[in-house]
Every structure is written in C-alpha cells, then in structure tokens.
Protein backbone atom coordinates (compact mmCIF):
# COMPACT_ATOMS: atom_id res chain seq x y z
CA UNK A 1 -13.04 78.18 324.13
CA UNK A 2 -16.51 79.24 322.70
CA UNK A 3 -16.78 79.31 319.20
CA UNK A 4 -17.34 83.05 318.66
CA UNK A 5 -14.06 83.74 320.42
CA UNK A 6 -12.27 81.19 318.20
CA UNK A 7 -13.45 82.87 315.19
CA UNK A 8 -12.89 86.48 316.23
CA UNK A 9 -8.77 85.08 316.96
CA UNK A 10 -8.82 83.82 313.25
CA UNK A 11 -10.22 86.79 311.95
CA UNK A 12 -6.97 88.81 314.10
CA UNK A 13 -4.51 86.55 312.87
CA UNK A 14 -5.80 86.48 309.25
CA UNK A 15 -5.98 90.65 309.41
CA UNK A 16 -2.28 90.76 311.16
CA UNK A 17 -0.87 88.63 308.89
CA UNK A 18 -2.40 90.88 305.74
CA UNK A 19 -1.16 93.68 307.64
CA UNK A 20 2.43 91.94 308.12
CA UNK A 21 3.07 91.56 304.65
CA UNK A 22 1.47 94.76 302.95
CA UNK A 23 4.53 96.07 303.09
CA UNK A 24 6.62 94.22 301.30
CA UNK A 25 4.32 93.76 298.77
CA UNK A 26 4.33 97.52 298.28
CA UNK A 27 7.69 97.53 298.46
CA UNK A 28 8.11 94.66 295.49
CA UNK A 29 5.58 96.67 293.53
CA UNK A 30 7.30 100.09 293.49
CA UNK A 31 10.48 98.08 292.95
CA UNK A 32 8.84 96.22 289.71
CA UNK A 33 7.50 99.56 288.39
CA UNK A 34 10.33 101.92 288.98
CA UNK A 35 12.93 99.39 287.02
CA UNK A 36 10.18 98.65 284.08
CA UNK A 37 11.09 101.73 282.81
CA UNK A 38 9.13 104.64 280.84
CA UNK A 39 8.84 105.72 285.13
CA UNK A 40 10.71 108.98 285.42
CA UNK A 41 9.91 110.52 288.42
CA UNK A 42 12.11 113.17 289.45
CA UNK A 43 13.74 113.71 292.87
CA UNK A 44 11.01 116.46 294.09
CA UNK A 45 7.92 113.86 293.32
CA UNK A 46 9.46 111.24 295.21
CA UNK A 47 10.30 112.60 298.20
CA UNK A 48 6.19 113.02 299.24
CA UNK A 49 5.85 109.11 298.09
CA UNK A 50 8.41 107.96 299.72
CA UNK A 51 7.30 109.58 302.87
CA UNK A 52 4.38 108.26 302.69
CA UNK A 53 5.15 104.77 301.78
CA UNK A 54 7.37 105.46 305.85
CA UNK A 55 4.50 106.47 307.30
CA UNK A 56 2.29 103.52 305.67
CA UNK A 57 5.18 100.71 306.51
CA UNK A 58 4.86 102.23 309.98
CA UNK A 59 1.41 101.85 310.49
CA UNK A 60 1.26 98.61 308.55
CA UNK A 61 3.74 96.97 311.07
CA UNK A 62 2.29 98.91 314.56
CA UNK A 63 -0.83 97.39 313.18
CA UNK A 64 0.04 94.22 312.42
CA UNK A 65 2.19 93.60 315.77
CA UNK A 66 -0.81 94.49 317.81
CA UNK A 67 -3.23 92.17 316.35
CA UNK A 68 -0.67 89.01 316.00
CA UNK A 69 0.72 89.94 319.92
CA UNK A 70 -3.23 90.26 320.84
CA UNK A 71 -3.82 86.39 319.67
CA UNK A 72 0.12 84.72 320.60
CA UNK A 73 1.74 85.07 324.00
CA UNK A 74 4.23 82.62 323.31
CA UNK A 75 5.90 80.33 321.51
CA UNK A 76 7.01 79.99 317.85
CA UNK A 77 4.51 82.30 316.58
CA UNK A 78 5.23 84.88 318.94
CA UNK A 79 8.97 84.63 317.02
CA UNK A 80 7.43 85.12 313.99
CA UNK A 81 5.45 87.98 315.51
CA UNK A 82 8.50 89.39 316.40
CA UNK A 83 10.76 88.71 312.84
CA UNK A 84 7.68 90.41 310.62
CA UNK A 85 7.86 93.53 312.99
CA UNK A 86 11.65 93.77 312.72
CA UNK A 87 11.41 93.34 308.69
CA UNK A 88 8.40 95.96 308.41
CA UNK A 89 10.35 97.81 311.13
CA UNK A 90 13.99 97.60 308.51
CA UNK A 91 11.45 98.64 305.55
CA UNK A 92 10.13 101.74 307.38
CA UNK A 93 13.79 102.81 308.24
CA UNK A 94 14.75 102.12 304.69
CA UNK A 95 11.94 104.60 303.42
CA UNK A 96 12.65 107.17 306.30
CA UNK A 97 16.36 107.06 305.27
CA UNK A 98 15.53 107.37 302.01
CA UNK A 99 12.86 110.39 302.18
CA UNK A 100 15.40 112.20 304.45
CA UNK A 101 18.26 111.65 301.85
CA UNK A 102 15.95 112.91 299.05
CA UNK A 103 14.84 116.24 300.79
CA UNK A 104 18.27 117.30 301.77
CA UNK A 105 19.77 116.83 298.37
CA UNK A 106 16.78 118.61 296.49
C-alpha cells in the first residue's frame, strides 16, 4: 500500500475515533456541570439544548461510523465500529427521549 494511502487511513481512523467519543465526552461534561450546582436552568431553556445535543450525538455517530466503516471491513475493529455506533446511537435516543419529555410537560 503506498504511503499516501496509509496516511490518509490514519488520518480516518484518528478523525472517527474523535468523532466516536465526542459524545460522551459531552455527555460527561453536561453531567459534571449540571450536578456542580449554582446551574439552574429551567425546563423551557433546556429543551433547545437538549435538542441539540440529539441532533449533535446524531451527527457525531453517522460521522464517525462512516469514516471507521470506510477504513475496517472486518474483523475486531469492525466490532468496535459497530459497539461505538450503538453507544452514540443509545446517547442520541437518550437526548431525543429526553427533549420530547421536556416539551410535552412545559
């Protein structure tokens, strides 16, 4: 395999994996920040964040799942392909869920 090729598949897997695990960094952050308190956001503010943090964990894993399925076609790191798209495809349901349950009861 020529050398530019080779480095154009690290450069995939390195932005996939960034991509993979945006998520649940965002999600670990918002976590950390809502229960330091002196945070009070009321229910109509965070129905627009939390929508967007759905529509960002969606894109995040889409994103991510193309790039790592681009560079692995089989194996164990098409598994792990697969497990980080059904996490950052549990975290995008989880802030769906949540924006939806937020908008009805405001």
């Amino acid at each position: 395999m020529p050398p530019e090729i080779r480095a154009r598949n690290k450069r995939n897997l390195t932005w996939g994996l960034c991509l993979g695990f945006l998520p649940a960094v965002m999600v670990l952050l918002t976590v950390t920040i809502m229960t330091s308190g002196g945070h009070d956001i009321s229910q109509k503010e965070a129905v627009p964040l939390v929508g967007l943090a759905f529509i960002f964990t969606l894109g995040c894993s889409i994103g991510s799942s193309f790039l790592l399925f681009r560079r692995f076609r089989k194996g164990v790191p098409l598994l792990g392909a697969v497990l980080l798209l059904l996490v950052n495809g549990c975290m995008a349901f989880f802030f769906g869920c949540c924006a939806l349950l937020l908008s009805s009861t405001g």
